[in-house]
C-alpha atoms as a PDB file:
ATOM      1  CA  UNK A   1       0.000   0.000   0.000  1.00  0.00           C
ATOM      2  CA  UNK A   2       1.112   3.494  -1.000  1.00  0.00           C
ATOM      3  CA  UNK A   3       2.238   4.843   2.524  1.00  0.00           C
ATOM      4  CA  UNK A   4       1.477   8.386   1.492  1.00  0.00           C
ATOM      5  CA  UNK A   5      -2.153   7.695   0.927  1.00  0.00           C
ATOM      6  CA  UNK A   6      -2.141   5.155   3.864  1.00  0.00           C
ATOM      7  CA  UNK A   7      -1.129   8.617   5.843  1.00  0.00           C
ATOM      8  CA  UNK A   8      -4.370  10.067   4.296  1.00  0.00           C
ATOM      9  CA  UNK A   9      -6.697   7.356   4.868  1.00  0.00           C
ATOM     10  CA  UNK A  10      -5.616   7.426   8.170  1.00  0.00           C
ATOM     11  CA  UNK A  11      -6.680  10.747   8.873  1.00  0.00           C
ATOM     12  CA  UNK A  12     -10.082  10.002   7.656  1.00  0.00           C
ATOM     13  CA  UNK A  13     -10.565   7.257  10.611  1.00  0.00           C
ATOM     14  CA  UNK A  14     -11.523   7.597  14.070  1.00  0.00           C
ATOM     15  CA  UNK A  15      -8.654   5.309  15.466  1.00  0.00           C
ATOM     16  CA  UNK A  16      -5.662   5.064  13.168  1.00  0.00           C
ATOM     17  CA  UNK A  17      -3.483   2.836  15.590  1.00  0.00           C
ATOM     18  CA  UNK A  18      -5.801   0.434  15.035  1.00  0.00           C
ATOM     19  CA  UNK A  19      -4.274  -0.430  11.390  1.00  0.00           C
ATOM     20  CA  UNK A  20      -0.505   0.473  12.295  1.00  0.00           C
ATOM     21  CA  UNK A  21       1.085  -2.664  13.286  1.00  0.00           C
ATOM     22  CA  UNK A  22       3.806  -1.044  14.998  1.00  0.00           C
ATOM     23  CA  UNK A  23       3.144  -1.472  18.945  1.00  0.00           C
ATOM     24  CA  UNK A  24       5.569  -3.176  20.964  1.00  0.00           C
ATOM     25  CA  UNK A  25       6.676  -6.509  20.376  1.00  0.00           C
ATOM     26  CA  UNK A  26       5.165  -6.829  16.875  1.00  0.00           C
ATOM     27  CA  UNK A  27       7.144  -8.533  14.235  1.00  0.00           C
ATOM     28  CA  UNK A  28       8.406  -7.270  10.751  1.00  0.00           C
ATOM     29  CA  UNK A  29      10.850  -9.466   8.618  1.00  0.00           C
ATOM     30  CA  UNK A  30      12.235  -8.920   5.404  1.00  0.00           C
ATOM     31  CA  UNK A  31       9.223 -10.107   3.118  1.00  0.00           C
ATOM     32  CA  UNK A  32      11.531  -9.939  -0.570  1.00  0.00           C
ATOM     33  CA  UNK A  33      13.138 -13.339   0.655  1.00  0.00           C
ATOM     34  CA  UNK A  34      11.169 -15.424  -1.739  1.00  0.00           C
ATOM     35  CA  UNK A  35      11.337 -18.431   0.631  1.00  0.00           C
ATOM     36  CA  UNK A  36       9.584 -16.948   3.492  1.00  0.00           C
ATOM     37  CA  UNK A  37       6.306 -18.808   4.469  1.00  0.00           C
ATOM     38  CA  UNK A  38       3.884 -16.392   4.362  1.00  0.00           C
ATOM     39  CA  UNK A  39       1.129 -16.338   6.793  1.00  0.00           C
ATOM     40  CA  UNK A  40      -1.825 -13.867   7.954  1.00  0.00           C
ATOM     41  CA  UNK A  41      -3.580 -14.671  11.459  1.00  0.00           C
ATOM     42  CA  UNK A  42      -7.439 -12.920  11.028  1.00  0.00           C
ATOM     43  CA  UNK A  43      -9.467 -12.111  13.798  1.00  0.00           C
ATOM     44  CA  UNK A  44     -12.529 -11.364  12.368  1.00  0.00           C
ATOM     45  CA  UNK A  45     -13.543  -8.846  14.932  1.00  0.00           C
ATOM     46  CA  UNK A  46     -11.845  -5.409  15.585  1.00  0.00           C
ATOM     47  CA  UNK A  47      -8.088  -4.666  16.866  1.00  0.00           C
ATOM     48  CA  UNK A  48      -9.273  -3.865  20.173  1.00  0.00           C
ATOM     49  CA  UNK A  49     -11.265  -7.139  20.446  1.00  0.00           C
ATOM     50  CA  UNK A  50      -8.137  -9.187  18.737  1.00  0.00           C
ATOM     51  CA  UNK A  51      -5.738  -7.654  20.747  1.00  0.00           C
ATOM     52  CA  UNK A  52      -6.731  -9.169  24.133  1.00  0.00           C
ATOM     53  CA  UNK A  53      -6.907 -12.115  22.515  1.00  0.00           C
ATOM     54  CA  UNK A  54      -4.171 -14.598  24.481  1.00  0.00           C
ATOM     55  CA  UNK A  55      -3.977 -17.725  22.210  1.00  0.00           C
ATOM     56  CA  UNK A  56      -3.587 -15.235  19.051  1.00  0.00           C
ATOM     57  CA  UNK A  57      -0.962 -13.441  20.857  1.00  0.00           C
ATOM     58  CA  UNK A  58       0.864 -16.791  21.835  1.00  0.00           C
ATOM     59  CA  UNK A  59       0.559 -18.430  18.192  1.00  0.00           C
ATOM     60  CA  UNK A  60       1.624 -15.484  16.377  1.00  0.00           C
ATOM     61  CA  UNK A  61       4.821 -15.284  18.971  1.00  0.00           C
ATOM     62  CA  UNK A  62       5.584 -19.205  18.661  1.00  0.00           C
ATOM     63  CA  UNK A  63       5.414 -18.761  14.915  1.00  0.00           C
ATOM     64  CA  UNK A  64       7.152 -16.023  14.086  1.00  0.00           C
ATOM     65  CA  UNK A  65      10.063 -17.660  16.050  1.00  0.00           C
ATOM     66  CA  UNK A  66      10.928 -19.995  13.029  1.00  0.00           C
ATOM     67  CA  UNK A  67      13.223 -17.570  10.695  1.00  0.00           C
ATOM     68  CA  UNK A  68      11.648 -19.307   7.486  1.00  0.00           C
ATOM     69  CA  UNK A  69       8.087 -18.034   8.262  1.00  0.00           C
ATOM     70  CA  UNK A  70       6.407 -14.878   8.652  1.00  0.00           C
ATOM     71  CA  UNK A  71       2.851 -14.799  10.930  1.00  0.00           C
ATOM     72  CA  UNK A  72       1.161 -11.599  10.267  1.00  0.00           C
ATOM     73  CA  UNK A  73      -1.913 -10.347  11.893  1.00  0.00           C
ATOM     74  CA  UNK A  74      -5.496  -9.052  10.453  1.00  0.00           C
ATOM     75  CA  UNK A  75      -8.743  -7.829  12.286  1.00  0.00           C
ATOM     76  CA  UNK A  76     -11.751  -6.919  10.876  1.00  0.00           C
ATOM     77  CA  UNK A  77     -11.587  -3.299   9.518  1.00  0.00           C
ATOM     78  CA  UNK A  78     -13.943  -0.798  11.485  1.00  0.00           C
ATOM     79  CA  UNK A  79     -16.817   0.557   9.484  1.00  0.00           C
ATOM     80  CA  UNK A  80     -15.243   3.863   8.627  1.00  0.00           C
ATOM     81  CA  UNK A  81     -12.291   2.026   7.501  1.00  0.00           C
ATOM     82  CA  UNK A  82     -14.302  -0.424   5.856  1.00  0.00           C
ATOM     83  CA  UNK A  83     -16.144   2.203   3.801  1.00  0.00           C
ATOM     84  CA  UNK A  84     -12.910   3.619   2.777  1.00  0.00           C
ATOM     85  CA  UNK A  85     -11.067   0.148   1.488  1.00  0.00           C
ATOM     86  CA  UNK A  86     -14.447  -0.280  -0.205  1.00  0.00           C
ATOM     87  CA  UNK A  87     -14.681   3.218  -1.836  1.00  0.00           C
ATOM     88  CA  UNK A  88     -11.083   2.761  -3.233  1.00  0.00           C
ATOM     89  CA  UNK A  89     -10.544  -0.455  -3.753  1.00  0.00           C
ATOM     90  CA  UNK A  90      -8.340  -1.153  -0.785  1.00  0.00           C
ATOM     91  CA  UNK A  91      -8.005  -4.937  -0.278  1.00  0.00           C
ATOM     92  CA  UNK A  92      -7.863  -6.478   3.309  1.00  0.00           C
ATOM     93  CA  UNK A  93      -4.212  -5.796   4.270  1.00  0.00           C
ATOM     94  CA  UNK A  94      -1.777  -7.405   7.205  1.00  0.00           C
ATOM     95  CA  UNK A  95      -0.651  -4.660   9.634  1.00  0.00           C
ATOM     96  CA  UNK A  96       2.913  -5.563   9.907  1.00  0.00           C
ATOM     97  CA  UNK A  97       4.157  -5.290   5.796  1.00  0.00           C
ATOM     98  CA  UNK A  98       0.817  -3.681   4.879  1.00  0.00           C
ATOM     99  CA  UNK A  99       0.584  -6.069   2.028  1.00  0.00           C
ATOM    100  CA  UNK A 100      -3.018  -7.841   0.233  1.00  0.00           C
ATOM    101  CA  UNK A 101      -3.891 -10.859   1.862  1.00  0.00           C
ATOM    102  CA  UNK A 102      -3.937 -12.074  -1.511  1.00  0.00           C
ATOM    103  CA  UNK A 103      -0.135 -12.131  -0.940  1.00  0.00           C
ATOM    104  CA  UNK A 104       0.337 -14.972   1.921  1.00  0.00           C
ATOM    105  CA  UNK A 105       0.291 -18.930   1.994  1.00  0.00           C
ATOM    106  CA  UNK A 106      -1.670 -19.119   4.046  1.00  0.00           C
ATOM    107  CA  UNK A 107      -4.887 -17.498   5.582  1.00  0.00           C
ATOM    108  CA  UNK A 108      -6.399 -18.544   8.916  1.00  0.00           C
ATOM    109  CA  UNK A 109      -9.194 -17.625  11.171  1.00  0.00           C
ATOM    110  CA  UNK A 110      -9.807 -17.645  15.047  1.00  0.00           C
ATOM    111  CA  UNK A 111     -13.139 -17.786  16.207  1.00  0.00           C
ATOM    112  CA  UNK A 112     -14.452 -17.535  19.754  1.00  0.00           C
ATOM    113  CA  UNK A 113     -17.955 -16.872  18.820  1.00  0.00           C
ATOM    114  CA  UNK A 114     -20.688 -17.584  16.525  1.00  0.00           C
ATOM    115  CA  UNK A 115     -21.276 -14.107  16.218  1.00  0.00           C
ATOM    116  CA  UNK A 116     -18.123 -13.390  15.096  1.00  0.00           C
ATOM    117  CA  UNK A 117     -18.961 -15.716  11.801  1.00  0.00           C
ATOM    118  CA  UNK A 118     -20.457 -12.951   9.749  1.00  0.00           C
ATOM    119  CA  UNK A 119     -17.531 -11.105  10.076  1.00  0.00           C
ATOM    120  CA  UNK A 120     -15.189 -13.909   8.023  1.00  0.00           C
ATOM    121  CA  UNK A 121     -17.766 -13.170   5.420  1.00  0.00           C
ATOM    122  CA  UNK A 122     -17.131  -9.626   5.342  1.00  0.00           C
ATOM    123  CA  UNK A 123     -13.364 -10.142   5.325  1.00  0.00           C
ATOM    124  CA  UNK A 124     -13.272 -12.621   2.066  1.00  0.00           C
ATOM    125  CA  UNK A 125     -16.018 -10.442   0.550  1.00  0.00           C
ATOM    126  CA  UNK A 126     -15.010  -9.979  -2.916  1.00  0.00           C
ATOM    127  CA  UNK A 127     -14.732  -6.619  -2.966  1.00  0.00           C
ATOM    128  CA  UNK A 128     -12.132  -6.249   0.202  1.00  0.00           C
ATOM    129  CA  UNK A 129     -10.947  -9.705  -0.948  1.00  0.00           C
ATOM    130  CA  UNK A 130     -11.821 -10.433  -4.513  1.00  0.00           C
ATOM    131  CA  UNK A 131     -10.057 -13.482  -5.126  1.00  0.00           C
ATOM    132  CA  UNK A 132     -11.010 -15.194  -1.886  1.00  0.00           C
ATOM    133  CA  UNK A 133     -13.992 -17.318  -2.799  1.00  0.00           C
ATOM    134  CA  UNK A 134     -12.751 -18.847  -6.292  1.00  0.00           C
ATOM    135  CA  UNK A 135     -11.689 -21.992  -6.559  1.00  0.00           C
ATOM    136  CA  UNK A 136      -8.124 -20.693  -7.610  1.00  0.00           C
ATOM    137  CA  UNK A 137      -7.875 -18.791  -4.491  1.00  0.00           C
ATOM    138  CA  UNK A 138      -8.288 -22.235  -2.294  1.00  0.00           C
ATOM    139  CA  UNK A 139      -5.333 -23.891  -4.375  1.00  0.00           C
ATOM    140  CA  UNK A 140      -3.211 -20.680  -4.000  1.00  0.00           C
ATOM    141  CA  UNK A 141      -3.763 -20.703  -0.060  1.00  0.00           C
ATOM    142  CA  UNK A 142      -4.968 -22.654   2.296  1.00  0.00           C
ATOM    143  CA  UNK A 143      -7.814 -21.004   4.551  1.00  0.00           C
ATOM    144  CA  UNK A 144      -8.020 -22.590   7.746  1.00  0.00           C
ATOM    145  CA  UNK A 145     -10.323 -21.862  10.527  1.00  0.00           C
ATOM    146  CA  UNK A 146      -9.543 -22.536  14.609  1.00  0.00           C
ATOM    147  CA  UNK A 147     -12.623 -23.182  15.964  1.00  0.00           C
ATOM    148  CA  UNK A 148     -14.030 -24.496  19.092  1.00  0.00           C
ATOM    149  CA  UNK A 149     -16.273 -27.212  17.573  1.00  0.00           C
ATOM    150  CA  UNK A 150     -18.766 -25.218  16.349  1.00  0.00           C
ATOM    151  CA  UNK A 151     -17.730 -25.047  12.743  1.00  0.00           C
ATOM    152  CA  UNK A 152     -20.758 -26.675  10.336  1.00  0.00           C
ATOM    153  CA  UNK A 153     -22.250 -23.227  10.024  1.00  0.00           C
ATOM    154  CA  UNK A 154     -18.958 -22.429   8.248  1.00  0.00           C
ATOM    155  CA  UNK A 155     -18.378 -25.364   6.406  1.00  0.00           C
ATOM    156  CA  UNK A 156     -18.971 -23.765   2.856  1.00  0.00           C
ATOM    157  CA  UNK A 157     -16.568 -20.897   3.074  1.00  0.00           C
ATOM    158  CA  UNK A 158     -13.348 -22.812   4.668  1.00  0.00           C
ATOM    159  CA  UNK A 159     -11.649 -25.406   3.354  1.00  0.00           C
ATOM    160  CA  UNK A 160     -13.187 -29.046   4.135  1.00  0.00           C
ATOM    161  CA  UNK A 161      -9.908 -30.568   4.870  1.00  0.00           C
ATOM    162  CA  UNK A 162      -8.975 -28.047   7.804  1.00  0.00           C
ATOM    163  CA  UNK A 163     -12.936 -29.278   9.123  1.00  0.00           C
ATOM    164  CA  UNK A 164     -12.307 -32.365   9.116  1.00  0.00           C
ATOM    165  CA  UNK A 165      -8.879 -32.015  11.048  1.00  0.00           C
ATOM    166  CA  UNK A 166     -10.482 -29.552  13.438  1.00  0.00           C
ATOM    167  CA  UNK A 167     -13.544 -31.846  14.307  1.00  0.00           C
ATOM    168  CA  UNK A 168     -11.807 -34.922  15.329  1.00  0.00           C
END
């Protein structure tokens, strides 16, 4: 993203730290070494929310440890942020490198709550996300959901294979 008219955008919003990625003890590697694993941890609820979230905070610590990977982190955009991304074609980007989701290896999802189900929608909508739901978007990443057992209301926007590994 263009980080002069990220500074713009960001005056626009109501809370602009939310999309920084730059409080302590976040990550940022080198993402030009073509061999890095690429991976984006969504919360699909705001910063705030995902923030004070303990197991996303310990996963994305325990995986960035490994030098050959890269864990980045996404929340669901606020609505004045959402109406921005939509009114200029913005996609859904990580807060550490700033860069599409479209651009990782992987794309997971931790969800505490049913509620928070709509909001996965909202994040691979195809306007934020536009590659997300064809079928050559599932063999270019693999979405993955970590659930707590409730996933069947999800089962047609995540890959099957990650259900069936969750539900056993």
């Amino acid at each position: 993203m263009d980080k002069h008219n990220f500074k713009k955008i960001l005056k626009k919003v109501e809370k602009p730290a939310r999309y920084l990625g730059n409080e302590i003890n976040s990550i940022h590697k080198d993402t030009s070494n073509k061999d890095l694993i690429r991976y984006v941890q969504c919360f699909p609820d705001l910063y705030e929310v995902g923030m004070s979230h303990l197991g996303s905070q310990i996963l994305y610590r325990v995986i960035n440890k490994d030098e050959d990977v890269f864990c980045e982190r996404v929340y669901a955009p606020a609505l004045d942020m959402e109406q921005i991304m939509r009114e200029n074609n913005i996609p859904l980007f990580a807060l550490e490198s700033r860069e599409s989701i479209r651009n990782f290896d992987f794309v997971t999802f931790t969800l505490q709550y049913e509620l928070s189900y709509t909001n996965i929608l909202n994040i691979l909508d195809p306007i934020i996300l536009p590659r997300a739901i064809s079928p050559s978007f599932l063999h270019e990443a693999i979405i993955d959901v970590i659930s707590s057992g409730r996933e069947v209301p999800i089962a047609t926007i995540v890959n099957p294979i990650s259900l069936l590994l969750i539900s056993k």
